[in-house]
Protein backbone atom coordinates (compact mmCIF):
# COMPACT_ATOMS: atom_id res chain seq x y z
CA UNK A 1 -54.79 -73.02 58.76
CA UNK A 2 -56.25 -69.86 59.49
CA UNK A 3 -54.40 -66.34 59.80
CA UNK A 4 -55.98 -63.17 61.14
CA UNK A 5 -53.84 -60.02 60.13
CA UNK A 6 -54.96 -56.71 62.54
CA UNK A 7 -53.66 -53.20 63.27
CA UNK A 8 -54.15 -51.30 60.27
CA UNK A 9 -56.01 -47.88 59.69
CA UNK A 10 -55.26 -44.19 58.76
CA UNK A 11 -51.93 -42.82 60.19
CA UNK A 12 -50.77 -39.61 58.80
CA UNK A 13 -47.23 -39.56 56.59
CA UNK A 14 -44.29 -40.13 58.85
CA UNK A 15 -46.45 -42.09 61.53
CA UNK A 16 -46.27 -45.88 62.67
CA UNK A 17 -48.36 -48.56 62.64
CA UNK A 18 -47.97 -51.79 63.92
CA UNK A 19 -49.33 -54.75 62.17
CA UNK A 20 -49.98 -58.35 63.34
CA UNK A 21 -51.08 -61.62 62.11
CA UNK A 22 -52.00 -64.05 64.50
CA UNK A 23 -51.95 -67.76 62.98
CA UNK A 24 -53.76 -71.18 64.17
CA UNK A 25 -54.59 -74.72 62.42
CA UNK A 26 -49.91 -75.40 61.70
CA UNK A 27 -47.23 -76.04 64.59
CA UNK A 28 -46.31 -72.14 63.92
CA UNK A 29 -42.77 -72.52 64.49
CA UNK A 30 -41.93 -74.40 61.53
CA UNK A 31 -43.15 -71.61 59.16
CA UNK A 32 -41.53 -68.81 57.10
CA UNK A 33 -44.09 -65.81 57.23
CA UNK A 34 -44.32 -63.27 55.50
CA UNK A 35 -46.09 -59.57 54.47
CA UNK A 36 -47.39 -58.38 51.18
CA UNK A 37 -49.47 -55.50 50.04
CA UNK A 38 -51.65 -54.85 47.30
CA UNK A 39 -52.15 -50.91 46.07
CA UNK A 40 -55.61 -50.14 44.10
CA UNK A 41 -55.01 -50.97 41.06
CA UNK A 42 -51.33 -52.94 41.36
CA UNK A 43 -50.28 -56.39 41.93
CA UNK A 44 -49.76 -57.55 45.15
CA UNK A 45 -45.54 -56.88 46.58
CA UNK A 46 -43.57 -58.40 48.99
CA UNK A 47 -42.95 -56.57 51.54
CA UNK A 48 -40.78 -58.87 54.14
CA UNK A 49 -39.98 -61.96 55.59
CA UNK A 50 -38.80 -63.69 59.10
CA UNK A 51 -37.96 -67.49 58.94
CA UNK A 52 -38.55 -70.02 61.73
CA UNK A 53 -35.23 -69.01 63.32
CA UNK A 54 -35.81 -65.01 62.48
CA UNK A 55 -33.98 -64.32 59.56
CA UNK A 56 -35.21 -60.97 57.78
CA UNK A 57 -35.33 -60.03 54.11
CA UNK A 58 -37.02 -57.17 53.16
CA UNK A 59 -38.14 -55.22 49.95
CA UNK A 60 -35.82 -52.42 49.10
CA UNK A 61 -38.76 -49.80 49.53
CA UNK A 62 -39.45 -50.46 52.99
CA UNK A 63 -35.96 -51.90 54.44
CA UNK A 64 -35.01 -49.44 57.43
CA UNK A 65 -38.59 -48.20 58.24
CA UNK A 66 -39.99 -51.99 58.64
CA UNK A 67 -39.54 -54.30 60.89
CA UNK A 68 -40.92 -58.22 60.91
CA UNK A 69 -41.12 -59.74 64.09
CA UNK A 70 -42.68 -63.00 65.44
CA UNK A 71 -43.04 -65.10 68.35
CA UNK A 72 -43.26 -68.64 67.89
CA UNK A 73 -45.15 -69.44 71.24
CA UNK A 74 -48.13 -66.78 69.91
CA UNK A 75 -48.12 -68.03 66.55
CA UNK A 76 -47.97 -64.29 65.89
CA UNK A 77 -45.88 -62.35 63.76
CA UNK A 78 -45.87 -58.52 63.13
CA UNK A 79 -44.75 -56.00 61.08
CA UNK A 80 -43.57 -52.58 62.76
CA UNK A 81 -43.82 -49.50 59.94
CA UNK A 82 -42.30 -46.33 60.53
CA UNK A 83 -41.69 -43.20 58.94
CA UNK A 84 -45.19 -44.06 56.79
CA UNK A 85 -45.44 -42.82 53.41
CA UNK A 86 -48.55 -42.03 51.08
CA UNK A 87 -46.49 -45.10 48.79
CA UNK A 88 -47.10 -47.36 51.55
CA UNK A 89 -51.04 -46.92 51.24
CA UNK A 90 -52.38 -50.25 50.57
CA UNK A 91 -53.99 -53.49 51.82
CA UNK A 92 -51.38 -55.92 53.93
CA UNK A 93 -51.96 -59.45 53.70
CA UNK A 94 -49.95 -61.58 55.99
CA UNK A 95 -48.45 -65.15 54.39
CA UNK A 96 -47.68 -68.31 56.03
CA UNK A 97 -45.09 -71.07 54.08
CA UNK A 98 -45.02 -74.56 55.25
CA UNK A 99 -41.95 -76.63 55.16
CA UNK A 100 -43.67 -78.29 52.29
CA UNK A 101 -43.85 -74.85 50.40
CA UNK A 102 -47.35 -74.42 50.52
CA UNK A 103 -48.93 -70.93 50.99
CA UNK A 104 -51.67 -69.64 53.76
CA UNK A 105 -53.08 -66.32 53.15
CA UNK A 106 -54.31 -64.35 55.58
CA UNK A 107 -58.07 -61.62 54.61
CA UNK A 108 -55.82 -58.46 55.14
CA UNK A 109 -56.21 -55.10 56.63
CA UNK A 110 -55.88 -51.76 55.03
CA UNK A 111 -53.39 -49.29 56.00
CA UNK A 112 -54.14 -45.80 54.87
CA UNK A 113 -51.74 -43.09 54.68
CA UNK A 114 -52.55 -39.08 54.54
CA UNK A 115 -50.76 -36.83 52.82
């Protein structure tokens, strides 16, 4: 299973950036996915969460500026951000759960956010 997580970069505070994660080596559609960062320095957070029949959950800090998205036929999922803060500076991994529970993780991409 491999997953390759794009779209990240420097956006100034109260920009977007769109995130994806393209996935290959499961059948796609059977798999929760998910988005986590990592901050210098702090553990790596969960950021949200789309299940194979696109149920959300997100983490309190970014619910109403994210948005996980996917599209089973791409084996892609995103994540839309919005209204980007300097707290949302940090490297985004992208996470694939088998039915069997077992975790994929994706190299990540750095999203940088200017004050």
């Amino acid at each position: 299973v491999q997953l390759q997580a794009s779209g990240g970069g420097l956006v100034q505070a109260g920009g977007s950036l769109r995130l994806s994660c393209v996935v290959s080596g499961t059948i796609f559609r059977f798999d929760d996915m998910e988005w986590y960062r990592q901050a210098p320095g702090e553990q790596r957070e969960f950021v949200a969460r789309i299940t194979p029949d696109g149920r959300t959950r997100y983490a309190s800090s970014v619910a109403g500026r994210f948005t996980i998205s996917r599209d089973n036929a791409k084996a892609t999922v995103w994540l839309q951000m919005n209204r980007l803060t300097s707290e949302d500076t940090a490297v985004y991994y992208c996470n694939l759960i088998t039915p069997t529970n077992r975790p994929y993780w994706g190299q990540g991409t750095q999203v940088t956010v200017s004050s």
